[in-house]
PDB file of N, CA and C in Angstrom:
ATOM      1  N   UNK A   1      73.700   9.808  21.224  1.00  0.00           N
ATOM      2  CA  UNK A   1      74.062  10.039  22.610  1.00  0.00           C
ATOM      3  C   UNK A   1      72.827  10.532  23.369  1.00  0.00           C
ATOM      4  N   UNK A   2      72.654   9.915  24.631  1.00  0.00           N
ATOM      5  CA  UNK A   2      71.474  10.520  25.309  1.00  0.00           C
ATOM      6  C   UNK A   2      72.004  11.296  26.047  1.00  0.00           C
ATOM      7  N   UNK A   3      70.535  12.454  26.623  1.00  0.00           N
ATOM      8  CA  UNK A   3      70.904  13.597  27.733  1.00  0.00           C
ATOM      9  C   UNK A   3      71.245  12.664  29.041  1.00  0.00           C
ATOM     10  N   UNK A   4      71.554  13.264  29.955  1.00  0.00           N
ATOM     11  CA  UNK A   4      71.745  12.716  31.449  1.00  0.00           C
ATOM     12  C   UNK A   4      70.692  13.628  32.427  1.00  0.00           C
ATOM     13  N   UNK A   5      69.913  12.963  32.982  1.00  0.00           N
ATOM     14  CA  UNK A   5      69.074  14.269  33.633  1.00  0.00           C
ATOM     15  C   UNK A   5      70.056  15.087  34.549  1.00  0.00           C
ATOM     16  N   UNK A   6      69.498  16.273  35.207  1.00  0.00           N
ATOM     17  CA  UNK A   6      70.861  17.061  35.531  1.00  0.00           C
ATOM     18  C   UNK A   6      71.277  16.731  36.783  1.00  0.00           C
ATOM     19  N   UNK A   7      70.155  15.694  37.759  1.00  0.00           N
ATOM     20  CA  UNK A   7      70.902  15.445  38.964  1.00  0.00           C
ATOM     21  C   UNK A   7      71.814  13.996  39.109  1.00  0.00           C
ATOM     22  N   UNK A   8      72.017  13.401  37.891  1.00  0.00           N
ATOM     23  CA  UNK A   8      72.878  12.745  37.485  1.00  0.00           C
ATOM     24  C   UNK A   8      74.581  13.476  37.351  1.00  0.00           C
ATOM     25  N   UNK A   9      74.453  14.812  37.117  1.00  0.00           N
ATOM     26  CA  UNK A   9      75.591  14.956  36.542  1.00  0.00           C
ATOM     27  C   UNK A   9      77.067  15.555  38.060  1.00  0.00           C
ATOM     28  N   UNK A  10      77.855  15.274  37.901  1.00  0.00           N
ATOM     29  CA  UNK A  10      78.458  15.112  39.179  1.00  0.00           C
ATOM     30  C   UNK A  10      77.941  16.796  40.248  1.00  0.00           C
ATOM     31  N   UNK A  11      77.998  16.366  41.376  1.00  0.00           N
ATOM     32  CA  UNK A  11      77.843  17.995  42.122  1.00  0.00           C
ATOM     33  C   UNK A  11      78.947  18.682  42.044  1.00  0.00           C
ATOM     34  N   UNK A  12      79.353  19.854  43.166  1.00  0.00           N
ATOM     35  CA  UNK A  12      80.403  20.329  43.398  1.00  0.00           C
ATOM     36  C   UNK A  12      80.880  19.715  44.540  1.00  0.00           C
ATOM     37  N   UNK A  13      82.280  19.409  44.443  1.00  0.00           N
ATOM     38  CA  UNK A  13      82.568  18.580  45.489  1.00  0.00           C
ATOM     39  C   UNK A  13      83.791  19.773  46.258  1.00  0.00           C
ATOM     40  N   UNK A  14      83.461  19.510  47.223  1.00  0.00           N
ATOM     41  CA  UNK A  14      84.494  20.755  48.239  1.00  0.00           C
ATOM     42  C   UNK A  14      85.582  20.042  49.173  1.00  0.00           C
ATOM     43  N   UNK A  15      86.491  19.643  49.657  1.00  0.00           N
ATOM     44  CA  UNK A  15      87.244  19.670  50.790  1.00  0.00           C
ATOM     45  C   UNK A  15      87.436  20.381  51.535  1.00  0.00           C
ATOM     46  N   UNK A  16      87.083  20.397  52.941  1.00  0.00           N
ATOM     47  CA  UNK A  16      87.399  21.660  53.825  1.00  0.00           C
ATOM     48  C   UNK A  16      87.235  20.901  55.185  1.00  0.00           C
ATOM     49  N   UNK A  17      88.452  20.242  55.745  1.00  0.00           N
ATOM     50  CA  UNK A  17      88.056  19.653  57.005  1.00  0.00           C
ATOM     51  C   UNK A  17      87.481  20.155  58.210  1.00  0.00           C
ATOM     52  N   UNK A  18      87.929  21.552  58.378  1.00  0.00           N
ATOM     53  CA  UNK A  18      86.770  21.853  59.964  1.00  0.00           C
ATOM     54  C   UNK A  18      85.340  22.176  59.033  1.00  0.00           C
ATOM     55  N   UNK A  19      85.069  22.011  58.028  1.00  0.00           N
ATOM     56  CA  UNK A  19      83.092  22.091  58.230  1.00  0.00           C
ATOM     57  C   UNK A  19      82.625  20.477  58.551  1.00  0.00           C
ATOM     58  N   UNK A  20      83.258  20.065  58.424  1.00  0.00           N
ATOM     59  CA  UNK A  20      83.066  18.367  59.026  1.00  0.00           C
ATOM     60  C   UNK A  20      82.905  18.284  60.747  1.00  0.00           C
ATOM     61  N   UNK A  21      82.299  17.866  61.824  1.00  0.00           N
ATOM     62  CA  UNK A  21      82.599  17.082  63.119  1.00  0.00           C
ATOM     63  C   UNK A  21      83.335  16.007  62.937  1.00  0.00           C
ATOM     64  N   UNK A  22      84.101  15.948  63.977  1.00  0.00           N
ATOM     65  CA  UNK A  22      85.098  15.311  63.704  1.00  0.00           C
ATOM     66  C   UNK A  22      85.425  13.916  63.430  1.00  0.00           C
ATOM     67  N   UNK A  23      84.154  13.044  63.450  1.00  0.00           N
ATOM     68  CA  UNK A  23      84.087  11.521  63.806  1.00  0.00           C
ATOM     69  C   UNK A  23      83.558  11.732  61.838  1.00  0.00           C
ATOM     70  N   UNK A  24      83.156  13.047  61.583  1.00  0.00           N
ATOM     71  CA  UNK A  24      82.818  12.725  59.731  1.00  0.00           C
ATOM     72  C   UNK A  24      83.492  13.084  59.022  1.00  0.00           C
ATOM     73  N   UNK A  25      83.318  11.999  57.870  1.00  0.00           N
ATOM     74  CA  UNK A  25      84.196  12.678  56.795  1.00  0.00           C
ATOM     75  C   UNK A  25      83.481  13.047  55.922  1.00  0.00           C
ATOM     76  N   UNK A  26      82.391  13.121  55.148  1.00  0.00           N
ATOM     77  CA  UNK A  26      81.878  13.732  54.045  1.00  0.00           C
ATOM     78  C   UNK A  26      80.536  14.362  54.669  1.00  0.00           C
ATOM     79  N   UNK A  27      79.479  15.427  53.969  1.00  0.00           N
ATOM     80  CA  UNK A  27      78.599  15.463  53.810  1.00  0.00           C
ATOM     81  C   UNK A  27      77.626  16.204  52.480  1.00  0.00           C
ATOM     82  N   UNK A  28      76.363  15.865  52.438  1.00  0.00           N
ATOM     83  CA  UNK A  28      75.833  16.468  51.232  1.00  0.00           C
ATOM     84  C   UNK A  28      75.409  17.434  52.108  1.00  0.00           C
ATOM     85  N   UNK A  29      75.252  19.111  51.047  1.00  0.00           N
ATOM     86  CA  UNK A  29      74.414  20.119  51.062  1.00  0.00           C
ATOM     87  C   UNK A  29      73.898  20.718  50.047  1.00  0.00           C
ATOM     88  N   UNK A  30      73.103  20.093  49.372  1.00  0.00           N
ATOM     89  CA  UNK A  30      72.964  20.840  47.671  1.00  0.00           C
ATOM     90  C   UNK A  30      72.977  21.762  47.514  1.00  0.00           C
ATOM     91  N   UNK A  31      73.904  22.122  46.738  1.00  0.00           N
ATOM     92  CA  UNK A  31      74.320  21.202  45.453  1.00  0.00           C
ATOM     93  C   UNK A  31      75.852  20.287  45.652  1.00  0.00           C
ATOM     94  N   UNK A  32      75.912  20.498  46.643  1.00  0.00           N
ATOM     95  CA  UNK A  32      77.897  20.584  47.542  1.00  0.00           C
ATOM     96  C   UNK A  32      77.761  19.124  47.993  1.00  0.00           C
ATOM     97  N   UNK A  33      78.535  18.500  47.677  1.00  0.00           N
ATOM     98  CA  UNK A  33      79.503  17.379  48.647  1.00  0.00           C
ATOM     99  C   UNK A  33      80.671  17.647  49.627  1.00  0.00           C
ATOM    100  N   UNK A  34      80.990  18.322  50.653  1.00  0.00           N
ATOM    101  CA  UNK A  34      81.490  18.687  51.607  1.00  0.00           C
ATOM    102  C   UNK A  34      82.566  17.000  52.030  1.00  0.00           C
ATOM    103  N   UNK A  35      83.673  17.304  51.658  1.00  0.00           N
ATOM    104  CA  UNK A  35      84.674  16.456  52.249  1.00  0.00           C
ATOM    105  C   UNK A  35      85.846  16.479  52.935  1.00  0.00           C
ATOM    106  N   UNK A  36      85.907  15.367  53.881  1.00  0.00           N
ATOM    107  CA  UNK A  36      87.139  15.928  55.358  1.00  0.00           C
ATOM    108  C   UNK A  36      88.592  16.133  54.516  1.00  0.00           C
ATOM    109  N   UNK A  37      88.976  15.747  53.146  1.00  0.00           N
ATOM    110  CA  UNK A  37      89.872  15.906  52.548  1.00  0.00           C
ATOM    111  C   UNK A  37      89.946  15.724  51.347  1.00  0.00           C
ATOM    112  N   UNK A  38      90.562  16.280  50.005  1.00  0.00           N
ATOM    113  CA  UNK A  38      90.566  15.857  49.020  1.00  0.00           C
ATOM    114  C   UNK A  38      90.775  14.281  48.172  1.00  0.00           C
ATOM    115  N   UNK A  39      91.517  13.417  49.047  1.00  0.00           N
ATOM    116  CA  UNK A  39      91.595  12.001  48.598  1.00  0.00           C
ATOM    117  C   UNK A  39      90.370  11.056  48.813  1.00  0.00           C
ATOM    118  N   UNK A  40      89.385  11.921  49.385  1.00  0.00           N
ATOM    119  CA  UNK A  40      88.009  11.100  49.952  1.00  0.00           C
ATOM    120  C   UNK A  40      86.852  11.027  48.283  1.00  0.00           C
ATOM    121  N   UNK A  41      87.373  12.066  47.241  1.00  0.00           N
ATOM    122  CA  UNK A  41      86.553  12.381  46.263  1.00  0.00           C
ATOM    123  C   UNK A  41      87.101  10.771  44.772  1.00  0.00           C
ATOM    124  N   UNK A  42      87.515  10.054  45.777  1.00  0.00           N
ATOM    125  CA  UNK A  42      88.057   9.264  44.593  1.00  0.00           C
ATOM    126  C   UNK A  42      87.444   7.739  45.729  1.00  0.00           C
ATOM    127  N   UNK A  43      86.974   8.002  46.491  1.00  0.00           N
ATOM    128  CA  UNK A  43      86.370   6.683  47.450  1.00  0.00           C
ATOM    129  C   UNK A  43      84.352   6.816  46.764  1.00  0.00           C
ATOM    130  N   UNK A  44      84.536   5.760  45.826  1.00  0.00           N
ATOM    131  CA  UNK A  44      83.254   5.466  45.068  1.00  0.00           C
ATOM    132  C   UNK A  44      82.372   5.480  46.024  1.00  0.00           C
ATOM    133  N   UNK A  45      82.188   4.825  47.138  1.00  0.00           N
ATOM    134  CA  UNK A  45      81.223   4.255  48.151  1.00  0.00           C
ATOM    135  C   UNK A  45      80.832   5.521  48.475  1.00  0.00           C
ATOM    136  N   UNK A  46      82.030   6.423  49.192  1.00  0.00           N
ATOM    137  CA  UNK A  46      81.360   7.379  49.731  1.00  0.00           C
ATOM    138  C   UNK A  46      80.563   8.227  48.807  1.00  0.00           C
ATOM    139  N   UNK A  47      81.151   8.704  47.542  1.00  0.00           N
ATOM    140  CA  UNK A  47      81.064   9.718  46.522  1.00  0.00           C
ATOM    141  C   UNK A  47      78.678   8.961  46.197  1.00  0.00           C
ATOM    142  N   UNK A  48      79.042   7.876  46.167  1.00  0.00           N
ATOM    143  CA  UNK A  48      77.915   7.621  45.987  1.00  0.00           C
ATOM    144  C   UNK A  48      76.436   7.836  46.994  1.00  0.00           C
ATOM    145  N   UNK A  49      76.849   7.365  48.216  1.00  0.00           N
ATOM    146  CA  UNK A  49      76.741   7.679  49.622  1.00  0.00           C
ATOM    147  C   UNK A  49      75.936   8.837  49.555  1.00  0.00           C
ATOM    148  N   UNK A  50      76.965   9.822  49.492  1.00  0.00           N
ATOM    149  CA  UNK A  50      76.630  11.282  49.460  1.00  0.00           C
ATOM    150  C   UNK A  50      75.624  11.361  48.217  1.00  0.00           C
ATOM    151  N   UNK A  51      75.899  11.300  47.261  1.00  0.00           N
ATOM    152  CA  UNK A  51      75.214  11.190  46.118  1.00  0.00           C
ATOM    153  C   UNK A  51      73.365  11.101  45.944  1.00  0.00           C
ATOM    154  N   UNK A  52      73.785   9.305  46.863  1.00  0.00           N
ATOM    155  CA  UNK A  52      71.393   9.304  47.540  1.00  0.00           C
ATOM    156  C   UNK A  52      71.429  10.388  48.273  1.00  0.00           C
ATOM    157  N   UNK A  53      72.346  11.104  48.966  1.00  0.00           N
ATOM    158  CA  UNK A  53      71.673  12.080  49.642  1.00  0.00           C
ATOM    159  C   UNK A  53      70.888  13.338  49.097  1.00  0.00           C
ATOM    160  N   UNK A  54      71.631  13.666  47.883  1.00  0.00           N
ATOM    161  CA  UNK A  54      71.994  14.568  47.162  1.00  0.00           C
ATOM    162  C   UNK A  54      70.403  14.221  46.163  1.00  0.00           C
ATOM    163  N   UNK A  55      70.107  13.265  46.069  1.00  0.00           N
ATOM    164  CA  UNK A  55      68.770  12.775  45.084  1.00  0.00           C
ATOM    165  C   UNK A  55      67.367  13.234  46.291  1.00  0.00           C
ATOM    166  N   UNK A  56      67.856  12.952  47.271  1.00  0.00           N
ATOM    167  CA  UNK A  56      67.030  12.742  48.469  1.00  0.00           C
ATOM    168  C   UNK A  56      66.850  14.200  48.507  1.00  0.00           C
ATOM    169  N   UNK A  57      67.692  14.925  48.709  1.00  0.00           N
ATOM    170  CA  UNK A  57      67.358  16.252  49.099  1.00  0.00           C
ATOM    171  C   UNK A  57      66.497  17.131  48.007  1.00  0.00           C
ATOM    172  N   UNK A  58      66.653  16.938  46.476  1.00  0.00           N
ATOM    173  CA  UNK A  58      66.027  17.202  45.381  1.00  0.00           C
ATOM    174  C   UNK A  58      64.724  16.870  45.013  1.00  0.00           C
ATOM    175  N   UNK A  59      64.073  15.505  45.788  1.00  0.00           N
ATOM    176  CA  UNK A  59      63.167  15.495  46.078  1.00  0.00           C
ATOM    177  C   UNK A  59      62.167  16.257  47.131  1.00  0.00           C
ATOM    178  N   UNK A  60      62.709  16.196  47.441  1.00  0.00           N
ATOM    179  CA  UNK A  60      61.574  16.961  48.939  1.00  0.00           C
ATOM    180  C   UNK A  60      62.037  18.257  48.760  1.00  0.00           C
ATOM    181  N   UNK A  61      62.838  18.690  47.527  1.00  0.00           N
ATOM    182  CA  UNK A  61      62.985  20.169  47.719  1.00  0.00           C
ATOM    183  C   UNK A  61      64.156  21.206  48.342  1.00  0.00           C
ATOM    184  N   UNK A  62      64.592  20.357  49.279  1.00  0.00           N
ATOM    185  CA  UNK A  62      65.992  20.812  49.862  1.00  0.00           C
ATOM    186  C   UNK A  62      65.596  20.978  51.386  1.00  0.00           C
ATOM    187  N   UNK A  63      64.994  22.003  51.515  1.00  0.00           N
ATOM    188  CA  UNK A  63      64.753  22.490  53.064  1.00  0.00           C
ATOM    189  C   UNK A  63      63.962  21.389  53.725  1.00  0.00           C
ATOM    190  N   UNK A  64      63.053  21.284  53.094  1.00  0.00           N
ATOM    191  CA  UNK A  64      62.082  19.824  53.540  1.00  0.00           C
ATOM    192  C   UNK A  64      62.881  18.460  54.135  1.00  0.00           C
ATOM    193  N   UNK A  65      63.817  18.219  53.710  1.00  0.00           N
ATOM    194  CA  UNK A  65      64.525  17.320  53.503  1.00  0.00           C
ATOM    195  C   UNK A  65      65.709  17.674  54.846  1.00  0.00           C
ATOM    196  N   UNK A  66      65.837  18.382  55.326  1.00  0.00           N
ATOM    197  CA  UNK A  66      66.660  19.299  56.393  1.00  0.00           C
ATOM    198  C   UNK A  66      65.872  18.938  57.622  1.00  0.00           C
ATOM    199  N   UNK A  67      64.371  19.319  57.320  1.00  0.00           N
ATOM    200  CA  UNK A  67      63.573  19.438  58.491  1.00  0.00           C
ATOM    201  C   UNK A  67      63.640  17.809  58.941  1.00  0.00           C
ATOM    202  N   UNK A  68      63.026  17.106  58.023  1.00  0.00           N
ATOM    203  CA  UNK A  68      62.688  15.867  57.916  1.00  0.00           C
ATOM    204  C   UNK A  68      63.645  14.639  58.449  1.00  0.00           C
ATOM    205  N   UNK A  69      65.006  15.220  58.050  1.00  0.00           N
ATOM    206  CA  UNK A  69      66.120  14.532  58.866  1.00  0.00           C
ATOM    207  C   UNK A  69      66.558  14.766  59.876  1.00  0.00           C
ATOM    208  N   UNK A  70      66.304  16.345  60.464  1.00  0.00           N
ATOM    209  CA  UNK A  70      66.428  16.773  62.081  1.00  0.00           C
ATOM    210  C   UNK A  70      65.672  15.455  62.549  1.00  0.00           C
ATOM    211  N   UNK A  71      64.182  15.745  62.248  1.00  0.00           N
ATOM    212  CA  UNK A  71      63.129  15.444  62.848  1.00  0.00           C
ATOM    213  C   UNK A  71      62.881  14.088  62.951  1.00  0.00           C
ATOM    214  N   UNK A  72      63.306  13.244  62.308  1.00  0.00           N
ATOM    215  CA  UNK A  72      63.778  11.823  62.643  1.00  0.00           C
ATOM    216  C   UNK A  72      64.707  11.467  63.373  1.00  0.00           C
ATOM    217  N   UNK A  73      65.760  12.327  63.191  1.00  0.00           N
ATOM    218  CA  UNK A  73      67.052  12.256  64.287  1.00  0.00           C
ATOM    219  C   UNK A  73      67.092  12.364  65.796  1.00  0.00           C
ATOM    220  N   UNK A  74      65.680  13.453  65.643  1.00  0.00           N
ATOM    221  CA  UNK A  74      65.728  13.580  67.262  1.00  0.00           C
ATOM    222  C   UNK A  74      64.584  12.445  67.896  1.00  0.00           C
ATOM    223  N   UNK A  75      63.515  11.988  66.982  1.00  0.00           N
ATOM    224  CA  UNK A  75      63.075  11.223  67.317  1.00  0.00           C
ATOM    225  C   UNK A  75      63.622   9.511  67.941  1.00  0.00           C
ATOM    226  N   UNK A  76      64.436   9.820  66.400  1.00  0.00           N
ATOM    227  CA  UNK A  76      65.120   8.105  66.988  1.00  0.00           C
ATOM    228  C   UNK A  76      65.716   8.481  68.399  1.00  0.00           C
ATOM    229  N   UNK A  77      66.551   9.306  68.485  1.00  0.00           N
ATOM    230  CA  UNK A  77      67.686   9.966  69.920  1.00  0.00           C
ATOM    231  C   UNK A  77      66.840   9.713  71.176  1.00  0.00           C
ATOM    232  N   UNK A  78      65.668  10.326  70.907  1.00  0.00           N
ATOM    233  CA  UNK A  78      64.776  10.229  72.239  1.00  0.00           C
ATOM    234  C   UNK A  78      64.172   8.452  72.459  1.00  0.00           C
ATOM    235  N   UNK A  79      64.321   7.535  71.175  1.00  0.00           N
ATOM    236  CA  UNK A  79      63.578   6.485  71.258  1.00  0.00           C
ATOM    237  C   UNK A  79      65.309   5.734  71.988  1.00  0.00           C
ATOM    238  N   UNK A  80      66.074   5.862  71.245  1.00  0.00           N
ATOM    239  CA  UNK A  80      67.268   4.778  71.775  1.00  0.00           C
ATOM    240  C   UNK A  80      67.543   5.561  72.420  1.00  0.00           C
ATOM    241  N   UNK A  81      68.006   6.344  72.510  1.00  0.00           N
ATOM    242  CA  UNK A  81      68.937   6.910  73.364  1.00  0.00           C
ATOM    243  C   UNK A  81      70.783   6.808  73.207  1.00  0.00           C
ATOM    244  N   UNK A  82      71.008   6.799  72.025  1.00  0.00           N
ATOM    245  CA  UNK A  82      72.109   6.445  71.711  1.00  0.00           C
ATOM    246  C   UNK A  82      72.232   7.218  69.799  1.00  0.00           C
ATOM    247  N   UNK A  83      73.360   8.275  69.956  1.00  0.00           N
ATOM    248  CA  UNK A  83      73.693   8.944  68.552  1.00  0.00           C
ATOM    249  C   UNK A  83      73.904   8.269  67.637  1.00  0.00           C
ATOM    250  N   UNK A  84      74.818   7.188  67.373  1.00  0.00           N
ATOM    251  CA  UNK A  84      75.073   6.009  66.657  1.00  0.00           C
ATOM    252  C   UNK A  84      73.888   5.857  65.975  1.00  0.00           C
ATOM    253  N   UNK A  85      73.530   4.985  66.573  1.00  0.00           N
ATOM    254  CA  UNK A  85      71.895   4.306  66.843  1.00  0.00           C
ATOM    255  C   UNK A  85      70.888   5.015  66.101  1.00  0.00           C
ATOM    256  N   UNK A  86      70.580   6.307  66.584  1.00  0.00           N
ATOM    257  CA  UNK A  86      69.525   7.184  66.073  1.00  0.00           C
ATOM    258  C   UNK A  86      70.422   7.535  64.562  1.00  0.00           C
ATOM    259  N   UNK A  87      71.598   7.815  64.598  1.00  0.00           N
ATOM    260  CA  UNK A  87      71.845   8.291  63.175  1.00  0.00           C
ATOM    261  C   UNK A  87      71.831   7.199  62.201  1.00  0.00           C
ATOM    262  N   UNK A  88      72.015   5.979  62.256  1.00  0.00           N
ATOM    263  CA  UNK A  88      72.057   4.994  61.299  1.00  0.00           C
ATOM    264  C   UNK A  88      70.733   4.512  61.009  1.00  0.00           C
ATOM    265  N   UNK A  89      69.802   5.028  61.614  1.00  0.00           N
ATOM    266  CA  UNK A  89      68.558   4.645  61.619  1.00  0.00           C
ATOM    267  C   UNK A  89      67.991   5.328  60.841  1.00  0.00           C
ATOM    268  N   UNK A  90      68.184   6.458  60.646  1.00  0.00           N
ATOM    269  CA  UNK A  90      67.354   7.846  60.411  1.00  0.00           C
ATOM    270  C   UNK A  90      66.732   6.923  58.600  1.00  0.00           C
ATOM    271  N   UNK A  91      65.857   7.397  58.241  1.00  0.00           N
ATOM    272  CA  UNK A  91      65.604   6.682  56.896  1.00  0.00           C
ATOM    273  C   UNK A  91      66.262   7.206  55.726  1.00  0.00           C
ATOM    274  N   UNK A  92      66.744   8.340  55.692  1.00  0.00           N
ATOM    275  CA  UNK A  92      67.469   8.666  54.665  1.00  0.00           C
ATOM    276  C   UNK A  92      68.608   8.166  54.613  1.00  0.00           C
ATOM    277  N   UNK A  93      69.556   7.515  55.481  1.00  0.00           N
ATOM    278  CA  UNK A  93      70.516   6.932  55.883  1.00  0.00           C
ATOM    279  C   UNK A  93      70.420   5.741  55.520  1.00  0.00           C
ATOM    280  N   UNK A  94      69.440   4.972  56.422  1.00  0.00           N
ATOM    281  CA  UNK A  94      68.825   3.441  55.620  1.00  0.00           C
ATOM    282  C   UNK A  94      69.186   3.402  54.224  1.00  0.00           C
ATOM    283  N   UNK A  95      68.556   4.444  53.378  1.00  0.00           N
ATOM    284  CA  UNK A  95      68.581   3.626  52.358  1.00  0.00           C
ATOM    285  C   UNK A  95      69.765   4.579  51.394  1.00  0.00           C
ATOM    286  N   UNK A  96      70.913   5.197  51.991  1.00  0.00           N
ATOM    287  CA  UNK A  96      72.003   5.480  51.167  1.00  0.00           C
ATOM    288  C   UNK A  96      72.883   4.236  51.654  1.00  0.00           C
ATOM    289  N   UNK A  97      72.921   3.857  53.313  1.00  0.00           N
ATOM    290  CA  UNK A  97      73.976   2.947  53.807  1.00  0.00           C
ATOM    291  C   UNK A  97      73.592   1.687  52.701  1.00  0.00           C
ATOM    292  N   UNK A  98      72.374   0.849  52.566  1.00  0.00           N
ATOM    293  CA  UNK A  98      71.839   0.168  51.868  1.00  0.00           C
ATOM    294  C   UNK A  98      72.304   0.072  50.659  1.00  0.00           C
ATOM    295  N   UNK A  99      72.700   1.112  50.013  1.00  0.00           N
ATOM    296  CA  UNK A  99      72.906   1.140  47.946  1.00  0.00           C
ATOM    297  C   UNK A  99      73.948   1.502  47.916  1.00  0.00           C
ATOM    298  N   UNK A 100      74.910   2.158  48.909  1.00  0.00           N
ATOM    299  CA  UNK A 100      75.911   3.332  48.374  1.00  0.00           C
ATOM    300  C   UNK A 100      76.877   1.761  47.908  1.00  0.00           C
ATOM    301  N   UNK A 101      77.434   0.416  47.587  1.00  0.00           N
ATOM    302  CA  UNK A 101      78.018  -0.519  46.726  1.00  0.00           C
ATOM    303  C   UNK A 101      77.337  -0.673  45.844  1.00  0.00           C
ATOM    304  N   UNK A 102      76.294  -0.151  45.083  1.00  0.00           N
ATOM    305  CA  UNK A 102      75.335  -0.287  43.762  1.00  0.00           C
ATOM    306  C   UNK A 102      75.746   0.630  42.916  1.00  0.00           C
ATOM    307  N   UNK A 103      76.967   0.423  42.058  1.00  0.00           N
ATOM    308  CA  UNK A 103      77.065   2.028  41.296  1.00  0.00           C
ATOM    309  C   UNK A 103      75.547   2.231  40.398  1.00  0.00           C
ATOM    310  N   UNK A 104      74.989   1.360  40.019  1.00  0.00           N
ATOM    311  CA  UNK A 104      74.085   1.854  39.296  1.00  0.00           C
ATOM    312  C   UNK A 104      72.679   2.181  39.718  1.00  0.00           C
ATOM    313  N   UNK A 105      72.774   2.531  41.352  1.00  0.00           N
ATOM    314  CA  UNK A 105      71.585   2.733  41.857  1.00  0.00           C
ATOM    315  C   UNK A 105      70.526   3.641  41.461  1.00  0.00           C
ATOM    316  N   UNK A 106      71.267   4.612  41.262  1.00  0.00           N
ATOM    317  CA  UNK A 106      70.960   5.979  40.743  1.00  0.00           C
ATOM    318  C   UNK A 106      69.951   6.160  40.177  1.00  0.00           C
ATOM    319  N   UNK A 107      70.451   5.341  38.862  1.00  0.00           N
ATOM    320  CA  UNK A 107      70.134   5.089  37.567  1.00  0.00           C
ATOM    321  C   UNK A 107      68.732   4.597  37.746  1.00  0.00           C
ATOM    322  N   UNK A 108      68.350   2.987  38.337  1.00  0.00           N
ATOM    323  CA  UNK A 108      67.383   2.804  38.493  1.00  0.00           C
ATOM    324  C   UNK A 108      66.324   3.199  39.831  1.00  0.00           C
ATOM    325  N   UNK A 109      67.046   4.102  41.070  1.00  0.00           N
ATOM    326  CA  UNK A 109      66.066   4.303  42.659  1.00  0.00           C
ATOM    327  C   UNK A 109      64.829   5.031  41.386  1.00  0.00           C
ATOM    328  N   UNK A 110      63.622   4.579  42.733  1.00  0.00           N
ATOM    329  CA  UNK A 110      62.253   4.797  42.036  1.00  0.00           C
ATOM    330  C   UNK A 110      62.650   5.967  42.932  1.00  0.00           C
ATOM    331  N   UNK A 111      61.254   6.819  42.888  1.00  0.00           N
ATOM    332  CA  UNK A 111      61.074   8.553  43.284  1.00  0.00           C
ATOM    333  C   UNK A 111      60.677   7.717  44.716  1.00  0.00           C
ATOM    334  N   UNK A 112      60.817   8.608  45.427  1.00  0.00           N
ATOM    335  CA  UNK A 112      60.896   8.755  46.994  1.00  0.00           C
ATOM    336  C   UNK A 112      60.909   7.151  47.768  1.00  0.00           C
ATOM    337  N   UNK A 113      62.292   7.123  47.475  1.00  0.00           N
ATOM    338  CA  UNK A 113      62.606   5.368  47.370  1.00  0.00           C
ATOM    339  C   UNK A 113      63.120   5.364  49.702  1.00  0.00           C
ATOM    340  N   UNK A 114      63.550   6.586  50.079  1.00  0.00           N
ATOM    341  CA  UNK A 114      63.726   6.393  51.396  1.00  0.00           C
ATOM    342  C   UNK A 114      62.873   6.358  52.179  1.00  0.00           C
ATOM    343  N   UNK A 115      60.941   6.520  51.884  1.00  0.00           N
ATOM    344  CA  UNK A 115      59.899   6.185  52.368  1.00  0.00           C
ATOM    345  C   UNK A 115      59.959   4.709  52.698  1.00  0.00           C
ATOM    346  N   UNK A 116      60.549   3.786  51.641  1.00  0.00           N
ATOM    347  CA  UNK A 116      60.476   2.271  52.113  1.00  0.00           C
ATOM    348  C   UNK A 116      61.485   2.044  53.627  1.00  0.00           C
ATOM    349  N   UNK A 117      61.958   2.766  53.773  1.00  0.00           N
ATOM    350  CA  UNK A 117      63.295   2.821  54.848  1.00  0.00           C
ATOM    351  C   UNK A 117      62.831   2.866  56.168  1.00  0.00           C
ATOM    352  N   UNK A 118      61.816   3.761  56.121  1.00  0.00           N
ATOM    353  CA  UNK A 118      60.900   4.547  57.208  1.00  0.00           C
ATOM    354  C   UNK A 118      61.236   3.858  58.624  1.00  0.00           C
ATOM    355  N   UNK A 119      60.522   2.379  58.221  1.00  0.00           N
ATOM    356  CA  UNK A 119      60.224   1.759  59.711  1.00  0.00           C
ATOM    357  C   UNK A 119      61.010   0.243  59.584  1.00  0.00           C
ATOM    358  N   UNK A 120      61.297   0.403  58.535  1.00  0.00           N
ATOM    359  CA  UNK A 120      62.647  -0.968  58.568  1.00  0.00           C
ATOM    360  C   UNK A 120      63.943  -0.963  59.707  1.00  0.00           C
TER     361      UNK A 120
END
């Protein structure tokens, strides 16, 4: 039997609908998956979703990864001008919206795989 490295192994997953806005239903905060309800922890897509985030944030450290997604967010916001828009853009987003139907993404994403996302 092999080890699993440890950010393979599931997070803590929470339900608690008001820490959500209201148009969301899940979010990552490592080590936490934050969800608008308990029946959302059995929706693969999302669970995974959250999941690149959750890799994403472990890379850059956690806080880094906070700054880094403000700081794209407000950039795109000021470039379109439209929340939608700027949030689906953001690159960490790119490339969870991108994989989260790959269960085995995980397994193979190279290290700082949402740099390719950047300007796509």
């Amino acid at each position: 039997m092999t080890k699993k490295s440890h950010w393979l192994k599931p997070p803590y997953v929470i339900a608690c609908h008001w820490l959500l806005a209201k148009n969301y239903c899940a979010m990552a905060l490592y080590p936490f998956i934050i969800l608008k309800n308990a029946r959302l922890r059995h929706d693969q897509r999302l669970m995974l979703h959250e999941r690149i985030h959750l890799r994403q944030q472990i890379e850059l450290l956690i806080v880094p990864f906070y700054v880094l997604y403000l700081a794209h967010y407000l950039y795109l916001l000021c470039r379109l001008r439209n929340h939608q828009r700027a949030y689906r853009n953001i690159c960490f987003e790119k490339e969870a919206y991108a994989h989260e139907d790959n269960p085995d993404y995980l397994k193979q994403r190279p290290l700082w795989a949402w740099r390719h996302c950047w300007h796509r």
